[in-house]
C-alpha atoms as a PDB file:
ATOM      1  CA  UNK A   1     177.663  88.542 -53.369  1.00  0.00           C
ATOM      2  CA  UNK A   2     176.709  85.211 -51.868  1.00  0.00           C
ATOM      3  CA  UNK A   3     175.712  83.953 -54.655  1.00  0.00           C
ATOM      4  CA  UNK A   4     178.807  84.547 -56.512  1.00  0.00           C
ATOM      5  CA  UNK A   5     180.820  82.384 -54.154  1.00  0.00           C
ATOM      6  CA  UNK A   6     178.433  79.905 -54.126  1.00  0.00           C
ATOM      7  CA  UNK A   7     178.549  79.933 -57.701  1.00  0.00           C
ATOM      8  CA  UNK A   8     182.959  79.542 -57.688  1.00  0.00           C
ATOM      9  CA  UNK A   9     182.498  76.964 -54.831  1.00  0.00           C
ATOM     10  CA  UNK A  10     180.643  74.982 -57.319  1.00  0.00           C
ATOM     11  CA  UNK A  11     182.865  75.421 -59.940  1.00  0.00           C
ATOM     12  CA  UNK A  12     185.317  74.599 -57.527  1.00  0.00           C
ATOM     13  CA  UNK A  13     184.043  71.433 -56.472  1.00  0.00           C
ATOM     14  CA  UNK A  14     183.213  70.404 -59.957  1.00  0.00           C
ATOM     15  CA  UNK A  15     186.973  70.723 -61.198  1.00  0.00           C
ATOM     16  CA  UNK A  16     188.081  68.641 -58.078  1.00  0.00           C
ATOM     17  CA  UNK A  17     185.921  65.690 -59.300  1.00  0.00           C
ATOM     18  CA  UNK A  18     186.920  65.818 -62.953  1.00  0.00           C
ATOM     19  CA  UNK A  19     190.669  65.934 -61.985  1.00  0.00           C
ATOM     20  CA  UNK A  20     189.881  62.930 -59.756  1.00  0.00           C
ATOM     21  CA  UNK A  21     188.217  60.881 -63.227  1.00  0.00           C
ATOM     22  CA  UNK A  22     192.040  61.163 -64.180  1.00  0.00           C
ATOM     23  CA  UNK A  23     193.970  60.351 -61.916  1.00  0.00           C
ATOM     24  CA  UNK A  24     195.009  56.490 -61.787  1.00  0.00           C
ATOM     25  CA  UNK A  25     194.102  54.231 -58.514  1.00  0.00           C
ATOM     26  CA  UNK A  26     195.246  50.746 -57.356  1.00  0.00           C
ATOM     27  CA  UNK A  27     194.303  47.871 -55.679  1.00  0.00           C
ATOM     28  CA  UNK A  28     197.043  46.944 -53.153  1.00  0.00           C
ATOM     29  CA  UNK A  29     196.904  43.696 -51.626  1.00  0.00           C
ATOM     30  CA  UNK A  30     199.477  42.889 -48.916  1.00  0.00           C
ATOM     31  CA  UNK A  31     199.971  39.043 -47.197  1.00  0.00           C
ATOM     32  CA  UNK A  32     201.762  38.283 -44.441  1.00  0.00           C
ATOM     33  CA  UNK A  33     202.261  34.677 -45.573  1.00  0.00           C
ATOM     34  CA  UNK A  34     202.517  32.793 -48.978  1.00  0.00           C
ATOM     35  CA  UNK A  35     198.981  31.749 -49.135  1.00  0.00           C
ATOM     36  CA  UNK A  36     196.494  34.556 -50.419  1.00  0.00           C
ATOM     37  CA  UNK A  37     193.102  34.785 -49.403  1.00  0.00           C
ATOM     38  CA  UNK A  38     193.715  34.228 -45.767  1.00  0.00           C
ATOM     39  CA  UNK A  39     192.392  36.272 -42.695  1.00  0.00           C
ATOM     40  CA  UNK A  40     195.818  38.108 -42.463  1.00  0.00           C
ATOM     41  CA  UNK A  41     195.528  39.709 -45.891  1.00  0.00           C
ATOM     42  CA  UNK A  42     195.085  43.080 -45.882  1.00  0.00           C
ATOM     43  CA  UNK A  43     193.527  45.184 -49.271  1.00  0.00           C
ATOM     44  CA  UNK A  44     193.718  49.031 -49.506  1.00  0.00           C
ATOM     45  CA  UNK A  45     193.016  51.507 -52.563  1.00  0.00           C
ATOM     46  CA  UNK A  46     195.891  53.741 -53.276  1.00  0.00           C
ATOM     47  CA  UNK A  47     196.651  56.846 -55.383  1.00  0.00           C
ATOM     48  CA  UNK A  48     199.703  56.761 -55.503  1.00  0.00           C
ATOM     49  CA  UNK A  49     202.904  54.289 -55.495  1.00  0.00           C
ATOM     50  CA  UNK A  50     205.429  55.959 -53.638  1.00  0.00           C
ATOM     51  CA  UNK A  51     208.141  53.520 -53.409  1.00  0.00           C
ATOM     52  CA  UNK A  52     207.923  49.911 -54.563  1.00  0.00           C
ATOM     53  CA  UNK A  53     211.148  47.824 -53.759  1.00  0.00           C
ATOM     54  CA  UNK A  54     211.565  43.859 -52.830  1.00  0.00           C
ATOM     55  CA  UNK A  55     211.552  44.267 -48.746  1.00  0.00           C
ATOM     56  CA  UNK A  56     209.470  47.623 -48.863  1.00  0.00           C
ATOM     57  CA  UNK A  57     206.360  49.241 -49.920  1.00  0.00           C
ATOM     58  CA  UNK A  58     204.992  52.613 -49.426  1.00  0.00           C
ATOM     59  CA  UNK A  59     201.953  53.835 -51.073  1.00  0.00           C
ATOM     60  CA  UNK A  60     199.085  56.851 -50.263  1.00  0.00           C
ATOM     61  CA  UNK A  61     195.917  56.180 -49.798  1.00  0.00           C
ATOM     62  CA  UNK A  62     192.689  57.422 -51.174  1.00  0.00           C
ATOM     63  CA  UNK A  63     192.032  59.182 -47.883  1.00  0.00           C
ATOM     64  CA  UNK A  64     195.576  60.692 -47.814  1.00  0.00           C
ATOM     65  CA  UNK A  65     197.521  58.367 -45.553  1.00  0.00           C
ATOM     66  CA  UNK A  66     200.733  57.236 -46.368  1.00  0.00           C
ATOM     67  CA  UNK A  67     200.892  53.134 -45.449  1.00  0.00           C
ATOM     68  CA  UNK A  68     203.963  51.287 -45.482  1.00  0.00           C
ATOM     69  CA  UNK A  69     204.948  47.454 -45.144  1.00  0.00           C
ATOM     70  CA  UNK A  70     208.674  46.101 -44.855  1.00  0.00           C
ATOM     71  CA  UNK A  71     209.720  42.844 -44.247  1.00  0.00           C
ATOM     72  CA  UNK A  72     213.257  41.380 -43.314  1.00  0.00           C
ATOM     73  CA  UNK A  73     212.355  38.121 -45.779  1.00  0.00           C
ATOM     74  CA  UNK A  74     210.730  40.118 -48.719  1.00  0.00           C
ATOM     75  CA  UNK A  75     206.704  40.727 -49.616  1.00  0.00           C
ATOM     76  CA  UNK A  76     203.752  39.267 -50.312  1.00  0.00           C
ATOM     77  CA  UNK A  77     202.166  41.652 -52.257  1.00  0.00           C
ATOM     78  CA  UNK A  78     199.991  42.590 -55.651  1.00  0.00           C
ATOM     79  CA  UNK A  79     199.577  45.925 -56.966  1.00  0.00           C
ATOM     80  CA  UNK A  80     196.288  45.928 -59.488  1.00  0.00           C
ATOM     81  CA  UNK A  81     194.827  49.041 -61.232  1.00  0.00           C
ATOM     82  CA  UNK A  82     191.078  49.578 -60.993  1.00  0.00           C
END
């Protein structure tokens, strides 16, 4: 019986990862300033867009986490698939 389970747990798992071969991700990069490449810049991976406007930005993260940025003066930000 054990190793039936094992066996669907596998199957499982394997199904998981070739969903996840699929699935699009992106490269956000977020500035505080006008000048990229500064110590303030900060770069996550995301899943998924979730809202994408001038003064806001909300996105998921590989891990699950849902990050978002707004700013009264607008964005610095660029959105890159990988």
């Amino acid at each position: 019986m054990d190793k039936i389970k094992q066996f669907f747990a596998a199957i499982k798992r394997w199904w998981i990862w070739l969903k996840s071969k699929f699935v699009p991700h992106y490269k956000v990069t977020v500035s505080y300033n006008n000048v990229w490449g500064d110590s303030d810049d900060q770069v996550f991976i995301a899943k998924k867009i979730i809202s994408q406007k001038e003064k806001f930005l909300k996105f998921r993260t590989e891990s699950g986490e849902v990050v978002q940025f707004s700013g009264a003066n607008g964005l610095n930000y660029k959105i890159e698939d990988v």
